[in-house]
PDB file of N, CA and C in Angstrom:
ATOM      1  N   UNK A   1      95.131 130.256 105.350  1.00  0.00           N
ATOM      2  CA  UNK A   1      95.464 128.870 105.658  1.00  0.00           C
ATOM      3  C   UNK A   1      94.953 128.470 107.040  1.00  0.00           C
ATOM      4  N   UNK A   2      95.070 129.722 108.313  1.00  0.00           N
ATOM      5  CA  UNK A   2      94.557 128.740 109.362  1.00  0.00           C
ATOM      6  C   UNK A   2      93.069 128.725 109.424  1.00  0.00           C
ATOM      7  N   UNK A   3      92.196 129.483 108.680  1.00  0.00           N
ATOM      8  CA  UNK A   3      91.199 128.851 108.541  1.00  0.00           C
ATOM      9  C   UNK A   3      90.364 127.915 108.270  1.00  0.00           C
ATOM     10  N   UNK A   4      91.122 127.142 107.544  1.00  0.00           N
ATOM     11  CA  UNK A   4      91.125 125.564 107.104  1.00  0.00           C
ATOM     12  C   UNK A   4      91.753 124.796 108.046  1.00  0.00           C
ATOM     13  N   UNK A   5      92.455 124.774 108.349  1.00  0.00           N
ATOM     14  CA  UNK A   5      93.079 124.510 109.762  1.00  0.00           C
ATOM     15  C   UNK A   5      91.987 124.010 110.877  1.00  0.00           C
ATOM     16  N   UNK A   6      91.871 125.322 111.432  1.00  0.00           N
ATOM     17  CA  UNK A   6      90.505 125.469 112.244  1.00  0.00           C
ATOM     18  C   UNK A   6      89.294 124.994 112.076  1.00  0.00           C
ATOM     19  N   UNK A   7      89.186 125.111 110.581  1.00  0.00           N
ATOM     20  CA  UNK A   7      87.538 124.120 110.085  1.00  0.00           C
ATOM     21  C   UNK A   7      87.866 122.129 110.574  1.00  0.00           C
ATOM     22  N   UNK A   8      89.071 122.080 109.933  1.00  0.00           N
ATOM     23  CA  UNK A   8      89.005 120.547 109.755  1.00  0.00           C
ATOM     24  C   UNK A   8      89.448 120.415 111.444  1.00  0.00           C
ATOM     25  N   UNK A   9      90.055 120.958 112.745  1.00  0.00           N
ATOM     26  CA  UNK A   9      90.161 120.670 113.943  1.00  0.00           C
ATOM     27  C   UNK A   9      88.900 120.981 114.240  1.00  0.00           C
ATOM     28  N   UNK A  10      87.957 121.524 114.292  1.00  0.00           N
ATOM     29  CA  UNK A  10      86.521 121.779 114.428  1.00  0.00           C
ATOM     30  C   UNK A  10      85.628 120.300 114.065  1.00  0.00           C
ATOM     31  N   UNK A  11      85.720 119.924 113.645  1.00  0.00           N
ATOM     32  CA  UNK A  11      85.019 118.717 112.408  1.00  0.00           C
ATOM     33  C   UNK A  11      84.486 117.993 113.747  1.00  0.00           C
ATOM     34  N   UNK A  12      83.193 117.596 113.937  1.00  0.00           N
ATOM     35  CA  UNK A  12      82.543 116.776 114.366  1.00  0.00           C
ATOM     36  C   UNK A  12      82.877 115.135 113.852  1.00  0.00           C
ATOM     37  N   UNK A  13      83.607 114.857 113.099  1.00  0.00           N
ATOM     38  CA  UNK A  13      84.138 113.208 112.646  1.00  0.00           C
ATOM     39  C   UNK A  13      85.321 112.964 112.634  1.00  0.00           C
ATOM     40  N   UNK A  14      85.349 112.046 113.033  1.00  0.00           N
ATOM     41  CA  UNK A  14      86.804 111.477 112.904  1.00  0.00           C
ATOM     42  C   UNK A  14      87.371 111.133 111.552  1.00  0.00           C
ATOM     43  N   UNK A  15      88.185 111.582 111.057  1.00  0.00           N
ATOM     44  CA  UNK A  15      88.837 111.503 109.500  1.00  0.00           C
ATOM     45  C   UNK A  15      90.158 110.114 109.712  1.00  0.00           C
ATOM     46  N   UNK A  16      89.912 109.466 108.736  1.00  0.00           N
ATOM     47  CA  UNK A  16      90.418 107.988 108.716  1.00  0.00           C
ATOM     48  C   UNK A  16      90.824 108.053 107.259  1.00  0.00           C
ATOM     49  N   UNK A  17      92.133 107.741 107.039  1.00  0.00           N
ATOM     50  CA  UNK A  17      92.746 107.889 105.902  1.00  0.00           C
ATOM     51  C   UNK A  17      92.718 106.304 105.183  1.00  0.00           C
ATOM     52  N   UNK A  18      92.508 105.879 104.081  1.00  0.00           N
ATOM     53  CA  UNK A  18      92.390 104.863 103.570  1.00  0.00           C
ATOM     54  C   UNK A  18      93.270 104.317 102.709  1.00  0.00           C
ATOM     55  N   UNK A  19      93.988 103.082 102.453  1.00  0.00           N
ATOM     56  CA  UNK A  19      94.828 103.320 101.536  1.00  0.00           C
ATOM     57  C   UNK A  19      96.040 101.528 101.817  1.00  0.00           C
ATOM     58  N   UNK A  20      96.544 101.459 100.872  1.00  0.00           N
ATOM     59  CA  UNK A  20      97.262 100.291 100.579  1.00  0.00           C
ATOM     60  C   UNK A  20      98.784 100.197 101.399  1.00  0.00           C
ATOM     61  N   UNK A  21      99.003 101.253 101.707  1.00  0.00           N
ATOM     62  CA  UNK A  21     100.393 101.366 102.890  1.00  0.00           C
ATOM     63  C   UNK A  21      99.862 102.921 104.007  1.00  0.00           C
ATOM     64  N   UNK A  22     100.385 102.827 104.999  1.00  0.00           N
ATOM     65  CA  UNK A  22     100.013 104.175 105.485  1.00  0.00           C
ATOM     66  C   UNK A  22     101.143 105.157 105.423  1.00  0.00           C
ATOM     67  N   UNK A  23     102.171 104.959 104.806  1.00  0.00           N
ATOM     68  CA  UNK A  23     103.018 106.241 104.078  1.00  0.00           C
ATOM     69  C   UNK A  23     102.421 107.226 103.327  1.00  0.00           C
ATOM     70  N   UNK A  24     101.682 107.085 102.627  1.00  0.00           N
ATOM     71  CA  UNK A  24     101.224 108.032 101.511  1.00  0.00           C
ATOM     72  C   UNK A  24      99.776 108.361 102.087  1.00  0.00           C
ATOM     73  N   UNK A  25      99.509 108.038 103.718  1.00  0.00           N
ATOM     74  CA  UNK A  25      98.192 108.596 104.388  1.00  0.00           C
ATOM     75  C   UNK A  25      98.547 108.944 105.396  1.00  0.00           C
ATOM     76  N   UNK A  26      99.793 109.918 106.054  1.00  0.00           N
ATOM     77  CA  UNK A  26      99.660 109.676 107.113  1.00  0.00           C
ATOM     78  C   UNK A  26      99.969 111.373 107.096  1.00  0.00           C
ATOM     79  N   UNK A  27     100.315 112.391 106.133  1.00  0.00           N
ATOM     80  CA  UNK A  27     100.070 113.584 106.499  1.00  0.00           C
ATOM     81  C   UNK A  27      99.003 114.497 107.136  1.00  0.00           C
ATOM     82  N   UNK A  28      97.667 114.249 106.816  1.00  0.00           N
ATOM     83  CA  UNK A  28      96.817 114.550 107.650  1.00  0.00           C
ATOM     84  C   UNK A  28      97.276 114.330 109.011  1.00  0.00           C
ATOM     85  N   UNK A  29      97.493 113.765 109.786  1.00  0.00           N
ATOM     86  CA  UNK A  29      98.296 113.611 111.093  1.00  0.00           C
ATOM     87  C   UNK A  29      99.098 114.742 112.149  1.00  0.00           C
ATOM     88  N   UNK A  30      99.372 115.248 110.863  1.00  0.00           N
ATOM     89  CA  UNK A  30     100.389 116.683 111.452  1.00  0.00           C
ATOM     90  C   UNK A  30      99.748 118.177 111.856  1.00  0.00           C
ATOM     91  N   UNK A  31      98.116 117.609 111.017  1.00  0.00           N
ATOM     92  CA  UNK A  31      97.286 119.170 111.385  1.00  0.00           C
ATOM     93  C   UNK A  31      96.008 118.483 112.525  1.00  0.00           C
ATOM     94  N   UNK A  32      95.206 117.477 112.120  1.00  0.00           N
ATOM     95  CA  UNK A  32      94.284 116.810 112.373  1.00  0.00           C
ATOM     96  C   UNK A  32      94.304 116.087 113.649  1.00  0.00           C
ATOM     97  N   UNK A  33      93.763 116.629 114.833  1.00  0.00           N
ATOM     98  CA  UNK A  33      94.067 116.134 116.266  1.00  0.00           C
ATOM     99  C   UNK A  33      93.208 114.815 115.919  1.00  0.00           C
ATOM    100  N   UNK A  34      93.362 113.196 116.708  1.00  0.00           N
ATOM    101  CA  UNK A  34      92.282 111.980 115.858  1.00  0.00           C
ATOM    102  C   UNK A  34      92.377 111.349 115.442  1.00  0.00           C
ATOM    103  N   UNK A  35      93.492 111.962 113.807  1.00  0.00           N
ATOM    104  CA  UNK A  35      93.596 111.575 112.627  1.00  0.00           C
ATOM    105  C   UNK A  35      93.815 109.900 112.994  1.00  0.00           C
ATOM    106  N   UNK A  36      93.780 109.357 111.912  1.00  0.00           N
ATOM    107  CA  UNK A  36      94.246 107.943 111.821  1.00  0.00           C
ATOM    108  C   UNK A  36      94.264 107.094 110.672  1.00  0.00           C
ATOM    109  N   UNK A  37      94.776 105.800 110.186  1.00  0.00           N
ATOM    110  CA  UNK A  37      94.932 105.018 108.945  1.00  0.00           C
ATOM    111  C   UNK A  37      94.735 104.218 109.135  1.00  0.00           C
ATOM    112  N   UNK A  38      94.034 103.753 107.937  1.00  0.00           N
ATOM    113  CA  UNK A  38      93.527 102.487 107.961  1.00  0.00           C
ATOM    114  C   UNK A  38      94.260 101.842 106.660  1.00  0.00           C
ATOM    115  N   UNK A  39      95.113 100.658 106.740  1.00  0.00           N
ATOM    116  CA  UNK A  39      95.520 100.307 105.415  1.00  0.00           C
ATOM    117  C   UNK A  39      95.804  98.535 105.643  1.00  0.00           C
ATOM    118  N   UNK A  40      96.463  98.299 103.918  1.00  0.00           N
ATOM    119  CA  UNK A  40      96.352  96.743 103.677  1.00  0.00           C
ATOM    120  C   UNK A  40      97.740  96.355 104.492  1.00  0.00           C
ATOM    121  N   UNK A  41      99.071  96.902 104.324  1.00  0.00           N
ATOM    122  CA  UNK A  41     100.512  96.550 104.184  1.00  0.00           C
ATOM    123  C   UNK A  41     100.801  96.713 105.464  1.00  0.00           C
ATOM    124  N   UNK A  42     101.753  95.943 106.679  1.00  0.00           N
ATOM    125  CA  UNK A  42     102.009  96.009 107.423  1.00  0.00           C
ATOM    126  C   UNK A  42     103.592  96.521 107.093  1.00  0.00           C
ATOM    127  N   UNK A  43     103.764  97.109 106.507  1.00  0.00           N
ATOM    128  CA  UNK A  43     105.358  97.758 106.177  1.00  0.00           C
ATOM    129  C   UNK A  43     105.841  97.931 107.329  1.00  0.00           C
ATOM    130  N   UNK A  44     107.580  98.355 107.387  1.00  0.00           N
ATOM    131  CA  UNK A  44     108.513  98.479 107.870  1.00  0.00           C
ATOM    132  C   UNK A  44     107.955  99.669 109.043  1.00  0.00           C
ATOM    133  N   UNK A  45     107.767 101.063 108.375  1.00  0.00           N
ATOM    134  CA  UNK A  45     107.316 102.339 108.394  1.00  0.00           C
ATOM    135  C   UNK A  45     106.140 102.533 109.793  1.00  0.00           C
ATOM    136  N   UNK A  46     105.314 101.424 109.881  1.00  0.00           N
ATOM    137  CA  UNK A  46     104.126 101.339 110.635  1.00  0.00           C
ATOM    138  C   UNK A  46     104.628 101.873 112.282  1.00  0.00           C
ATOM    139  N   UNK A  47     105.404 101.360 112.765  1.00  0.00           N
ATOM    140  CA  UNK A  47     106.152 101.739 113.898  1.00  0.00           C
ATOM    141  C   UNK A  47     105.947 102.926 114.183  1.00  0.00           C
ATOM    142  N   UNK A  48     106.758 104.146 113.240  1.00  0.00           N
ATOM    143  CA  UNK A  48     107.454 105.315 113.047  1.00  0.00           C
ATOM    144  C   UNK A  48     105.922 106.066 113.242  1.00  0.00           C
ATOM    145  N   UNK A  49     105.167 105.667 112.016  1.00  0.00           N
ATOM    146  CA  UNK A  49     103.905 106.411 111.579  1.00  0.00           C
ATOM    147  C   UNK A  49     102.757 106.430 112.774  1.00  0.00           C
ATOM    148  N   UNK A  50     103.294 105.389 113.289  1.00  0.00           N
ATOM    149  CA  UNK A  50     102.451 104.973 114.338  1.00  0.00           C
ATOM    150  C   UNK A  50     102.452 105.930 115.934  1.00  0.00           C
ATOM    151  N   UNK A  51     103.672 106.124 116.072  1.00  0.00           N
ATOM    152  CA  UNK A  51     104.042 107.829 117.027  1.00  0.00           C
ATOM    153  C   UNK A  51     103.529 108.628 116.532  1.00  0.00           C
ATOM    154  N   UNK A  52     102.753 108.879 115.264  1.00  0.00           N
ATOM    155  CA  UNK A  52     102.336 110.241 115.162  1.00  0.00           C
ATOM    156  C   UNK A  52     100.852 109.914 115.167  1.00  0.00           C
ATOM    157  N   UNK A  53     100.050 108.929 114.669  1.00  0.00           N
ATOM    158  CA  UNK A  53      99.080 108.694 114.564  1.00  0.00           C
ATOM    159  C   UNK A  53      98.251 107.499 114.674  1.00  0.00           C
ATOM    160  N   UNK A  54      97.396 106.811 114.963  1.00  0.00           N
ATOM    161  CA  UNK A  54      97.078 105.546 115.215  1.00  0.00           C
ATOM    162  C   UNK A  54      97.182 104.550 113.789  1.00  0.00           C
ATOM    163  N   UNK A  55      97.507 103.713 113.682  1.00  0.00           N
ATOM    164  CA  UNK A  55      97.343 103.051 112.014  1.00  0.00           C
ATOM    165  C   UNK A  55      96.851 101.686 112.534  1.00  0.00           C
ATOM    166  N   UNK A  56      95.860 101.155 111.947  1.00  0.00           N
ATOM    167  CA  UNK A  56      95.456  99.893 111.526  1.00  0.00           C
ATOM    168  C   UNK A  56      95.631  99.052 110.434  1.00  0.00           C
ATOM    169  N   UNK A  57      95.915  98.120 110.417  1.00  0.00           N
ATOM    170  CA  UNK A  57      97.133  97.277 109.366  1.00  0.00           C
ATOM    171  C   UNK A  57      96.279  96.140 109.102  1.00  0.00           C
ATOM    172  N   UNK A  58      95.247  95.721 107.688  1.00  0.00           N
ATOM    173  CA  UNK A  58      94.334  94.734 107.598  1.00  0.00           C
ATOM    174  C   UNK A  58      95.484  93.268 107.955  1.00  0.00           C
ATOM    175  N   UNK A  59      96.318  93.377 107.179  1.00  0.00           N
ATOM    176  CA  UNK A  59      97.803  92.814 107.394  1.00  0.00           C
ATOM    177  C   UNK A  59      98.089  92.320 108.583  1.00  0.00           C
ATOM    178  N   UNK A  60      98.181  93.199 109.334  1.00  0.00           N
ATOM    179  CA  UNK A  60      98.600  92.588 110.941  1.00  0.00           C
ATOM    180  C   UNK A  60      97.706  92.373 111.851  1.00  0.00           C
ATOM    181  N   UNK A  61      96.542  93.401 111.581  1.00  0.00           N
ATOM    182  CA  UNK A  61      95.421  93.441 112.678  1.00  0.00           C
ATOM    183  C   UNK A  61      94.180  92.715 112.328  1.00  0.00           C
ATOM    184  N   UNK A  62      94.303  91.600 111.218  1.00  0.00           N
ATOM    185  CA  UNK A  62      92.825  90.969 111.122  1.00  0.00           C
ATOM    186  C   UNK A  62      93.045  89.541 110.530  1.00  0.00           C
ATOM    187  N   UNK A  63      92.829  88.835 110.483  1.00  0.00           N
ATOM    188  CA  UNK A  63      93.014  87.325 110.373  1.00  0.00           C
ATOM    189  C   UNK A  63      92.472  87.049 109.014  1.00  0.00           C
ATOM    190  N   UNK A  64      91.920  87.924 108.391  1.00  0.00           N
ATOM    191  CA  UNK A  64      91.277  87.793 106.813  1.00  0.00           C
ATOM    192  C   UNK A  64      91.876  88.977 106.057  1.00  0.00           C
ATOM    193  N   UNK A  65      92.511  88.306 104.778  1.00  0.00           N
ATOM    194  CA  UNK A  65      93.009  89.103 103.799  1.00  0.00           C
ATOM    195  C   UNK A  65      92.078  89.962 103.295  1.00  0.00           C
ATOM    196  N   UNK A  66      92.624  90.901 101.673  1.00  0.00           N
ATOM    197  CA  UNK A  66      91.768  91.352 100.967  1.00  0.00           C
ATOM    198  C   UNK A  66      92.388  90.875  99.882  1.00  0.00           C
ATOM    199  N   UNK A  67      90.825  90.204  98.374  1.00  0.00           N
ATOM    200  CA  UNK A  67      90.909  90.043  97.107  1.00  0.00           C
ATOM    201  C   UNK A  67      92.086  90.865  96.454  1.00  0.00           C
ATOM    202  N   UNK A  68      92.168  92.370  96.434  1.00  0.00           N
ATOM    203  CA  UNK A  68      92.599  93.226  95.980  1.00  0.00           C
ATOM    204  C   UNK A  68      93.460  94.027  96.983  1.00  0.00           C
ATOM    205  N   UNK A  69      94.483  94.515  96.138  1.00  0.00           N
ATOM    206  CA  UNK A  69      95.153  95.945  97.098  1.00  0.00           C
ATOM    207  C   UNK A  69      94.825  97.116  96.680  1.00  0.00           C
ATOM    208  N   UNK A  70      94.122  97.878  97.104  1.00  0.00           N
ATOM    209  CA  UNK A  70      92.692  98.872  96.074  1.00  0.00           C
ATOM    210  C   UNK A  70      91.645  99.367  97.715  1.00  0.00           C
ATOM    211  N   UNK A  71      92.044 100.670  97.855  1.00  0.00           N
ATOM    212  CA  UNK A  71      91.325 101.099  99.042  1.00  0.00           C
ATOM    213  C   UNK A  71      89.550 101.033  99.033  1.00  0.00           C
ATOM    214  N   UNK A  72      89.098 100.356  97.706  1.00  0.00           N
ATOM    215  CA  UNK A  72      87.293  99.437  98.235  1.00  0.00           C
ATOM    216  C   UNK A  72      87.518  98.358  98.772  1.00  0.00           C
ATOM    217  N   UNK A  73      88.635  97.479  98.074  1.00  0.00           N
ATOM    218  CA  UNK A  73      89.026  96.217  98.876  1.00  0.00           C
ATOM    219  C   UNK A  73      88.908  96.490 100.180  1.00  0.00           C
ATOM    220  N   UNK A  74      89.566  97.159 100.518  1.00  0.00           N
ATOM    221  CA  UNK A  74      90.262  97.330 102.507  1.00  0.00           C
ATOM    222  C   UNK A  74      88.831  98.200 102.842  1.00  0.00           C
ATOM    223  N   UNK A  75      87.994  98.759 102.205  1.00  0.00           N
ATOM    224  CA  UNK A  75      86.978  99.384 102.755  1.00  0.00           C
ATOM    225  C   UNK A  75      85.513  98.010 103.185  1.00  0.00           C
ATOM    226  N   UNK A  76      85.709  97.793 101.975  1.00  0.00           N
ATOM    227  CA  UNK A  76      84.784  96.544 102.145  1.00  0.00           C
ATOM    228  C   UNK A  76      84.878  95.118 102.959  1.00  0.00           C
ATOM    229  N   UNK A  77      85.847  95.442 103.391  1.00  0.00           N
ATOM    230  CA  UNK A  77      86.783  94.195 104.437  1.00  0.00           C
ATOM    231  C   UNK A  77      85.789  94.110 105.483  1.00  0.00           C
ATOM    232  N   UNK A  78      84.820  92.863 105.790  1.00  0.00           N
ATOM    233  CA  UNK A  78      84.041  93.317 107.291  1.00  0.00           C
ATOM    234  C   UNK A  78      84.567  93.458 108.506  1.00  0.00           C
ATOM    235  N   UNK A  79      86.352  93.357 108.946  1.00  0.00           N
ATOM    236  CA  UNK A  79      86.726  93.565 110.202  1.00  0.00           C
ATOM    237  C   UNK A  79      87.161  95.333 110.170  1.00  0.00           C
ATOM    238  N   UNK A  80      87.544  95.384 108.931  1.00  0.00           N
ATOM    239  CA  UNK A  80      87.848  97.208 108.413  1.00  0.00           C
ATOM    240  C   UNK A  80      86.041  97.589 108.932  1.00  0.00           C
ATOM    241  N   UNK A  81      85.092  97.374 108.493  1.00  0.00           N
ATOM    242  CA  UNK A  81      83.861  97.938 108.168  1.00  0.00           C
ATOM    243  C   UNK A  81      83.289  97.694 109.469  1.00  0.00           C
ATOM    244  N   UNK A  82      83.626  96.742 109.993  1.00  0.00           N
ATOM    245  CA  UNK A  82      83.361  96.949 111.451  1.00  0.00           C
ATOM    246  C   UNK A  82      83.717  97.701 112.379  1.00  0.00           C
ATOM    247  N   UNK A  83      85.327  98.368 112.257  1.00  0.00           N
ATOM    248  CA  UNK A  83      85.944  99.086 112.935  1.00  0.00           C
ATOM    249  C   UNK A  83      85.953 100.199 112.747  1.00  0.00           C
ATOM    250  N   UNK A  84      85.793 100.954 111.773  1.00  0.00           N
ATOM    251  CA  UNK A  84      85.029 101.997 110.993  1.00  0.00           C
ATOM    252  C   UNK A  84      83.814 102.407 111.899  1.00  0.00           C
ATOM    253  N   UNK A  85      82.703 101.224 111.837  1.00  0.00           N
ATOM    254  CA  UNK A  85      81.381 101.911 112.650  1.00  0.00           C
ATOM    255  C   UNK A  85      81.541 101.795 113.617  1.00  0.00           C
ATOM    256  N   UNK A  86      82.231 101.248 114.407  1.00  0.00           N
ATOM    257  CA  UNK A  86      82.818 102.038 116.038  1.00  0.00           C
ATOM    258  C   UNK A  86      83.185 103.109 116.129  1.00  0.00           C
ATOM    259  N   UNK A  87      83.869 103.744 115.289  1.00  0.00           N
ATOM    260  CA  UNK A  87      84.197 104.873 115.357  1.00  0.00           C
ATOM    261  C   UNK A  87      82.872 106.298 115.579  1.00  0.00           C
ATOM    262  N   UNK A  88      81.979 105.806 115.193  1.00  0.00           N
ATOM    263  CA  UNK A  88      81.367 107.177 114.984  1.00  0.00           C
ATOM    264  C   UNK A  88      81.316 107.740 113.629  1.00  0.00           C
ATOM    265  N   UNK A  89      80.645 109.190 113.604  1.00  0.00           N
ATOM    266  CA  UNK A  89      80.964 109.591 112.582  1.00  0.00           C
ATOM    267  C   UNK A  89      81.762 109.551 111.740  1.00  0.00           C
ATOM    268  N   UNK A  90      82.203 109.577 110.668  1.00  0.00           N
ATOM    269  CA  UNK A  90      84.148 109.805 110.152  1.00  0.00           C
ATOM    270  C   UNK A  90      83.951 110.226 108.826  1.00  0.00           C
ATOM    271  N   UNK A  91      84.971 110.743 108.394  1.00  0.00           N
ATOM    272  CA  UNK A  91      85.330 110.960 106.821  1.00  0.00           C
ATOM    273  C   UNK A  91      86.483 110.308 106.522  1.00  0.00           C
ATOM    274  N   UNK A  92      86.164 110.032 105.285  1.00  0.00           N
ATOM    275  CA  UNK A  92      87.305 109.099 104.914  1.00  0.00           C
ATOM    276  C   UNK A  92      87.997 109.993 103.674  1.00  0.00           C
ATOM    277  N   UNK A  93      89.545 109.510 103.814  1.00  0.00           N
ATOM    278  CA  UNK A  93      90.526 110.659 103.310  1.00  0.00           C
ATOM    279  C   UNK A  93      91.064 109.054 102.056  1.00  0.00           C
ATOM    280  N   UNK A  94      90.831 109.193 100.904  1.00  0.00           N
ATOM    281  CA  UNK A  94      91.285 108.724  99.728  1.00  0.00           C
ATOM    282  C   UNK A  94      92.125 108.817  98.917  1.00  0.00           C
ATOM    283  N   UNK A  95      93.196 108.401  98.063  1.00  0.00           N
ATOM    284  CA  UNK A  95      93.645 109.219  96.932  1.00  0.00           C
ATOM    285  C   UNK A  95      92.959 109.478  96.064  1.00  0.00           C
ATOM    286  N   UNK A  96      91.996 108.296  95.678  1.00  0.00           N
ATOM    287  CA  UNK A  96      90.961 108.995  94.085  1.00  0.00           C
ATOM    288  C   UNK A  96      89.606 108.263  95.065  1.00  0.00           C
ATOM    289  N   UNK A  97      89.098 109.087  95.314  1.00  0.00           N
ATOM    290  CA  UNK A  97      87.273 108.215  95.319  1.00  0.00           C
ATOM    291  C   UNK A  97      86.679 108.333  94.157  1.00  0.00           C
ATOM    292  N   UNK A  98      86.061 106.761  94.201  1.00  0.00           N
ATOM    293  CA  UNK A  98      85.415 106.719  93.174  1.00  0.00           C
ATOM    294  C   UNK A  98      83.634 106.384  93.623  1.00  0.00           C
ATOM    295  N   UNK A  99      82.720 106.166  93.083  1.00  0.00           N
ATOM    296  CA  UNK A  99      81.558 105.568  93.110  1.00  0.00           C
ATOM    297  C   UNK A  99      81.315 104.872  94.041  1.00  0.00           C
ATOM    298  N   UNK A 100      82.067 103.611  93.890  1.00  0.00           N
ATOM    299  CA  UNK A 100      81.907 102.726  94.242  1.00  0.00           C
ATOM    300  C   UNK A 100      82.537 102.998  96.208  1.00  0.00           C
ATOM    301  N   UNK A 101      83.501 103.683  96.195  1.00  0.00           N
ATOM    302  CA  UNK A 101      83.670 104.118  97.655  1.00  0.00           C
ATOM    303  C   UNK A 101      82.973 104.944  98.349  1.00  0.00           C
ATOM    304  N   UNK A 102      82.181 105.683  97.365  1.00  0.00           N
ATOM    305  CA  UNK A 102      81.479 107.168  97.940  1.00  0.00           C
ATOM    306  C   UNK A 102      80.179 106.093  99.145  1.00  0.00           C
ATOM    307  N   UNK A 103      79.650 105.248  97.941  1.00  0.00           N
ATOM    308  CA  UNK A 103      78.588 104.285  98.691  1.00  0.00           C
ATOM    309  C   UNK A 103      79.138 103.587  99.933  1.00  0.00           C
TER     310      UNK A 103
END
């Protein structure tokens, strides 16, 4: 186990979790020095989650909605997609990637 550990604290990118609330993205956080979320819902939770890891809230932090609640929606968002390529390198942490996110 801590070899995996060690690989993903090693990682040359910043890993950015994607997703429609940042509850169900915010475990990476607990191993992953960086880590961070990117999501649609400005929930209750954001506060809390927010001591452990940075979260961005399309919701609170951008003046333009998304069509969909569906992590291509929030990927394809140009203030998300902008903030994204500031970052640098990154991997993005999904529940299901599909196709259409891989691009």
């Amino acid at each position: 186990m801590n070899s995996y550990l060690e690989y993903f604290r090693n990682l040359k990118l910043k890993i950015v979790g994607i997703g429609v609330t940042a509850f169900n993205r915010v475990m990476p956080a607990f191993f992953l020095p960086g880590y961070r979320v990117v999501c649609y819902k400005n929930s209750r939770e954001l506060k809390e989650i927010g001591k452990k890891c940075l979260v961005v809230s399309v919701e609170r932090d951008f003046k333009k909605g998304v069509k969909r609640l569906n992590s291509f929606a929030i990927l394809s968002h140009s203030d998300v997609q902008n903030y994204l390529k500031s970052l640098g390198p990154l991997g993005i942490f999904v529940y299901k990637s599909t196709l259409k996110i891989t691009r």
